[in-house]
C-alpha atoms as a PDB file:
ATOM      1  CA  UNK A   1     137.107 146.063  92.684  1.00  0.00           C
ATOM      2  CA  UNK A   2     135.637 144.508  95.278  1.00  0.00           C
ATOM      3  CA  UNK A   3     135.385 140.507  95.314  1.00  0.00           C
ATOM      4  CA  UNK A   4     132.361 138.650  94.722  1.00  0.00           C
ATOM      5  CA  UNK A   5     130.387 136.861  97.019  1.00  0.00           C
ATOM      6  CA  UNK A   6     130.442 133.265  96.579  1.00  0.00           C
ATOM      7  CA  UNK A   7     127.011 131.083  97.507  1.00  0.00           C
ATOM      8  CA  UNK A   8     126.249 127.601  97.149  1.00  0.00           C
ATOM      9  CA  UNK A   9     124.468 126.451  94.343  1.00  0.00           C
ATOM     10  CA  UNK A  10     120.930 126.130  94.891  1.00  0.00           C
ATOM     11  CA  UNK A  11     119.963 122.181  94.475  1.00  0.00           C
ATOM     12  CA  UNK A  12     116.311 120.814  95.169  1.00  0.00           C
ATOM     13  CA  UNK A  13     115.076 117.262  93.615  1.00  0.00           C
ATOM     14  CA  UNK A  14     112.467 117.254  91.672  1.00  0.00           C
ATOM     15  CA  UNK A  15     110.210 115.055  94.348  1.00  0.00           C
ATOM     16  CA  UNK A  16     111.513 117.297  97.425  1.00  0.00           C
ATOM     17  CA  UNK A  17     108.299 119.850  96.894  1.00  0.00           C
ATOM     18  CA  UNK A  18     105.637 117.131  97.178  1.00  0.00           C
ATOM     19  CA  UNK A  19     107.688 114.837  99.683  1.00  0.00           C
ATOM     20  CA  UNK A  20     107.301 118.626 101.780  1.00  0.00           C
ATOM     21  CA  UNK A  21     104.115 119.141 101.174  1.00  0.00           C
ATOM     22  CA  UNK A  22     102.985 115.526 102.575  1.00  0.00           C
ATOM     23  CA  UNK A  23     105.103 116.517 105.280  1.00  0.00           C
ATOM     24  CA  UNK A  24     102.812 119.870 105.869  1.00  0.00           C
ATOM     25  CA  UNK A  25      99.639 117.312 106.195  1.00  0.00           C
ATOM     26  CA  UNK A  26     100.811 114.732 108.169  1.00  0.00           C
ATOM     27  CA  UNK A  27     101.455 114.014 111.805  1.00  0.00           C
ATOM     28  CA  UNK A  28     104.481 111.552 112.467  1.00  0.00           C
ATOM     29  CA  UNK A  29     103.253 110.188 115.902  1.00  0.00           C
ATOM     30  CA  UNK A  30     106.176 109.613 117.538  1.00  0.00           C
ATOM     31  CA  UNK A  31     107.247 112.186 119.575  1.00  0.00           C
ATOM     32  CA  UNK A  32     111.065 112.649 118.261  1.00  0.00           C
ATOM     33  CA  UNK A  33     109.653 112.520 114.983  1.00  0.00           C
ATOM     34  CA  UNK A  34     106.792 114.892 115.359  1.00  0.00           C
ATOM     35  CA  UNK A  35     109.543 117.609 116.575  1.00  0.00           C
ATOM     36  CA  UNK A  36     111.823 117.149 113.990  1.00  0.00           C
ATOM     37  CA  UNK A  37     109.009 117.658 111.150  1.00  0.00           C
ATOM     38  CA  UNK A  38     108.170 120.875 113.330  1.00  0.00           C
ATOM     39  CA  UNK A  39     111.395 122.625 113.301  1.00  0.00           C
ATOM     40  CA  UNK A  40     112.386 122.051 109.704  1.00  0.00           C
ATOM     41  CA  UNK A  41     108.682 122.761 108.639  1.00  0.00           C
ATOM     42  CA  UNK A  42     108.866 125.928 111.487  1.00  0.00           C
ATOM     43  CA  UNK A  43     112.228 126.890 109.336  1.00  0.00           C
ATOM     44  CA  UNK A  44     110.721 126.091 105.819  1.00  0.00           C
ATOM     45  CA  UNK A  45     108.234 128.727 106.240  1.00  0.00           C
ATOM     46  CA  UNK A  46     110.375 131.074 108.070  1.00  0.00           C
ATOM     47  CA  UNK A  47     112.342 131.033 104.693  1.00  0.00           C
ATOM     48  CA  UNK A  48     109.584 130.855 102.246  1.00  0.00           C
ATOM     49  CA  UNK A  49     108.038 134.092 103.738  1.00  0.00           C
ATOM     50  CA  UNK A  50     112.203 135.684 103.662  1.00  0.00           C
ATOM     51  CA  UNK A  51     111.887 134.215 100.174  1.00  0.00           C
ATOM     52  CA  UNK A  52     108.940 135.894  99.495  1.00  0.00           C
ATOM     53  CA  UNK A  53     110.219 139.324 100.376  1.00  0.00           C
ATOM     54  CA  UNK A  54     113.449 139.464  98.767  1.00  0.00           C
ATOM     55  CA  UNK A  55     111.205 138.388  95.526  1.00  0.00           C
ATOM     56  CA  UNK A  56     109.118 141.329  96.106  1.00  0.00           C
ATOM     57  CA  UNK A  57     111.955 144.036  96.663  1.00  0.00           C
ATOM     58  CA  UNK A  58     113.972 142.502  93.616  1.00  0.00           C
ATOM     59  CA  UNK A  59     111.208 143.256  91.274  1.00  0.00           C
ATOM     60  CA  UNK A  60     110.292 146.348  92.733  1.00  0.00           C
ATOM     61  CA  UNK A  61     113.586 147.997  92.455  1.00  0.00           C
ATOM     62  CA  UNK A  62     114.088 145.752  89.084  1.00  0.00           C
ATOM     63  CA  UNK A  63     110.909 147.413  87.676  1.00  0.00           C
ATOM     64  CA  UNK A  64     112.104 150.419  88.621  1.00  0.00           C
ATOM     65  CA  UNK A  65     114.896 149.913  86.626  1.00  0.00           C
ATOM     66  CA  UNK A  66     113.471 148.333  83.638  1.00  0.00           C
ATOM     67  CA  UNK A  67     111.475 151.804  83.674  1.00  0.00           C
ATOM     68  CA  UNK A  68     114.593 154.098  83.357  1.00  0.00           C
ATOM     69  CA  UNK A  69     114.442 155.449  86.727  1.00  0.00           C
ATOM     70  CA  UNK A  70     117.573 156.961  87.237  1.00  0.00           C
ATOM     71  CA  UNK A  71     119.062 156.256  90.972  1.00  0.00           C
ATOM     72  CA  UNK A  72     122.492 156.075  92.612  1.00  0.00           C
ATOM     73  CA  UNK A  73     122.665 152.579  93.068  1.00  0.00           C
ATOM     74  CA  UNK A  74     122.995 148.893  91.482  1.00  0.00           C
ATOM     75  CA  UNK A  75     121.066 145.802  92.417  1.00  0.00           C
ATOM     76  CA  UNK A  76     123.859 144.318  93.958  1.00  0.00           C
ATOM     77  CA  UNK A  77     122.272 144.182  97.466  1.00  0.00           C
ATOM     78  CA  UNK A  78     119.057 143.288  96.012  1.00  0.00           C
ATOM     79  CA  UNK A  79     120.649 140.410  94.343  1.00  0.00           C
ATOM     80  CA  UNK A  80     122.928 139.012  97.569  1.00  0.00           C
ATOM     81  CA  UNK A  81     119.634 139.446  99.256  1.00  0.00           C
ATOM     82  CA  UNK A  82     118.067 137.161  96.913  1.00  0.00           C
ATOM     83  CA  UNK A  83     120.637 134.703  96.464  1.00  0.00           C
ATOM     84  CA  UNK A  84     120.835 134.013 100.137  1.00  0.00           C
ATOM     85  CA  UNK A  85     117.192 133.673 100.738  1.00  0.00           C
ATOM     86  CA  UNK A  86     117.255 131.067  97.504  1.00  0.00           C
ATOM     87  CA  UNK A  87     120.209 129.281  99.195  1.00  0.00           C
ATOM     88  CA  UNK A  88     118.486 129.095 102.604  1.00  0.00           C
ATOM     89  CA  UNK A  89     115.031 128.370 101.161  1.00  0.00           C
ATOM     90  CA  UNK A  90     116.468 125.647  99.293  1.00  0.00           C
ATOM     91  CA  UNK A  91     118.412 123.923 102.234  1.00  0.00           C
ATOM     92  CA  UNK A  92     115.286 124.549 104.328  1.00  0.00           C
ATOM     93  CA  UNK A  93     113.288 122.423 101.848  1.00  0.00           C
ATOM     94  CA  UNK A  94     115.994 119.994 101.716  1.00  0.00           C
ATOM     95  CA  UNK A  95     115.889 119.438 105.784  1.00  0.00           C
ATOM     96  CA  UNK A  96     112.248 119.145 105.236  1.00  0.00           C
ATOM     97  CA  UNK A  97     112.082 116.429 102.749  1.00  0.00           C
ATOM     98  CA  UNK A  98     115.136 114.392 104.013  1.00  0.00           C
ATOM     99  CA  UNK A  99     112.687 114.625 107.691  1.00  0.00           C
ATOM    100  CA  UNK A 100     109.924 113.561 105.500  1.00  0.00           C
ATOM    101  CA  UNK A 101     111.624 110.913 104.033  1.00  0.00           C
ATOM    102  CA  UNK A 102     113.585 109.631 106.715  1.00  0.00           C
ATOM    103  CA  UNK A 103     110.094 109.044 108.588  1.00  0.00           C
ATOM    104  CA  UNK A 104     108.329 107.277 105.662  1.00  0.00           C
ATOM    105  CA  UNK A 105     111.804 104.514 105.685  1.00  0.00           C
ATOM    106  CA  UNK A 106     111.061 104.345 109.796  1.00  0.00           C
ATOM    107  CA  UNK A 107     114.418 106.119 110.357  1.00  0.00           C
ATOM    108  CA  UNK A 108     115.078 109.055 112.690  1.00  0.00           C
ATOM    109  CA  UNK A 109     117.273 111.571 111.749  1.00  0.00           C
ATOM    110  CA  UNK A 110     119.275 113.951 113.354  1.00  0.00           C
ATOM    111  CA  UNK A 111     120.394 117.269 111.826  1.00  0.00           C
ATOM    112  CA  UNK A 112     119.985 117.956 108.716  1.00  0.00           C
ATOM    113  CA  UNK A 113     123.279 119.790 106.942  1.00  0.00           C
ATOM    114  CA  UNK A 114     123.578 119.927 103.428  1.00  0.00           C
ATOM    115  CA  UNK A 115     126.015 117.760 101.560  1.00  0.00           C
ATOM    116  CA  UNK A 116     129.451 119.068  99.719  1.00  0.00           C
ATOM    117  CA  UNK A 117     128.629 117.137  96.682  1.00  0.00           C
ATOM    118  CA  UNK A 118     125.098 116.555  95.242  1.00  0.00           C
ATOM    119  CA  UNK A 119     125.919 113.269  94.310  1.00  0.00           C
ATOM    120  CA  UNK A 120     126.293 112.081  98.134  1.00  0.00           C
ATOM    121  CA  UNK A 121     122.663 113.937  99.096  1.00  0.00           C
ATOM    122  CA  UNK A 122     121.125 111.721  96.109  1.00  0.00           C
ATOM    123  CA  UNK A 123     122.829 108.854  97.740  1.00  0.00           C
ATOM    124  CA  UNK A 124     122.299 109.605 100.985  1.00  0.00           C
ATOM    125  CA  UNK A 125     118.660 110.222 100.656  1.00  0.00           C
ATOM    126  CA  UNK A 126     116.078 108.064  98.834  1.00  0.00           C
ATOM    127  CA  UNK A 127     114.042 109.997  96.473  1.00  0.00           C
ATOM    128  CA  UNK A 128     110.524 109.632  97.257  1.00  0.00           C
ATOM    129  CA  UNK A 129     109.437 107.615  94.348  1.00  0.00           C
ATOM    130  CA  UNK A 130     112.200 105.125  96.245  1.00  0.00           C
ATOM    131  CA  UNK A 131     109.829 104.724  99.077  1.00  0.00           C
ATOM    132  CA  UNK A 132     106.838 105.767  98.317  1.00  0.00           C
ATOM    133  CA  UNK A 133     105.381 101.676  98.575  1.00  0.00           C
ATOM    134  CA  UNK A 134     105.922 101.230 101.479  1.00  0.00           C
ATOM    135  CA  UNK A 135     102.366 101.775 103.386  1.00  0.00           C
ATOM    136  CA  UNK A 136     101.549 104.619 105.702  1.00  0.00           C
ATOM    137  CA  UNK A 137     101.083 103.735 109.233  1.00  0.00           C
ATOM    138  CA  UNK A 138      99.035 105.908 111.086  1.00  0.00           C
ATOM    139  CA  UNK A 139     100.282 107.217 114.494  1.00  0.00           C
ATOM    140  CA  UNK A 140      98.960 105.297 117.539  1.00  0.00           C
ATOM    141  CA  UNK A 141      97.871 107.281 120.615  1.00  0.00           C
END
């Protein structure tokens, strides 16, 4: 029998979705910033729409399933499929909210890679709520 794939466990705060979204609106002025928020926003949506598509062929072929159409195969790829793109989305939202985040405390940061143990990400990175009073200061020209 063949061994299992092992994945990550998928971990998102609870404030890492809107601290994301704020990022999508915004403009971060500086120039070192303003990449940074680009590439992990470029690779958030490259793995929201891979998301996306492994969501769609998992219920497709579960449907198909659920129906009692007979085929030759398990769901096992659909569900590695699916499990990776979870895993990636996840980090990718991660990367985006530690950019977001980072930029609200005035702090640039370099790669984002995700932590071994939850405990040091919450640690590591404020939640929103943490920062969220200190004021917004628009990008000068």
């Amino acid at each position: 029998m063949p061994s299992e794939p092992r994945f990550e466990p998928i971990r998102i705060e609870p404030l890492d979705l809107p601290a994301v979204a704020a990022a999508l609106c915004c403009r971060f002025g500086e120039p070192y910033a303003e990449a940074r928020r680009l590439t992990s926003l470029h690779e958030l949506l490259d793995t929201s729409r891979t998301l996306a598509r492994a969501l769609d062929d998992f219920v497709k072929t579960g449907g198909e399933h659920y129906k009692g159409v007979h085929c030759a195969s398990d769901m096992q790829p659909d569900v590695d499929r699916l499990t990776r793109a979870l895993t990636q989305w996840s980090e990718s939202v991660c990367a985006a909210s530690v950019t977001y985040r980072a930029w609200q405390r005035g702090v640039h940061v370099g790669v984002y890679s995700p932590p071994d143990d939850e405990a040091v990400r919450l640690h590591s990175t404020p939640r929103l709520a943490d920062v969220s009073s200190i004021p917004f200061q628009s990008p000068t020209a």
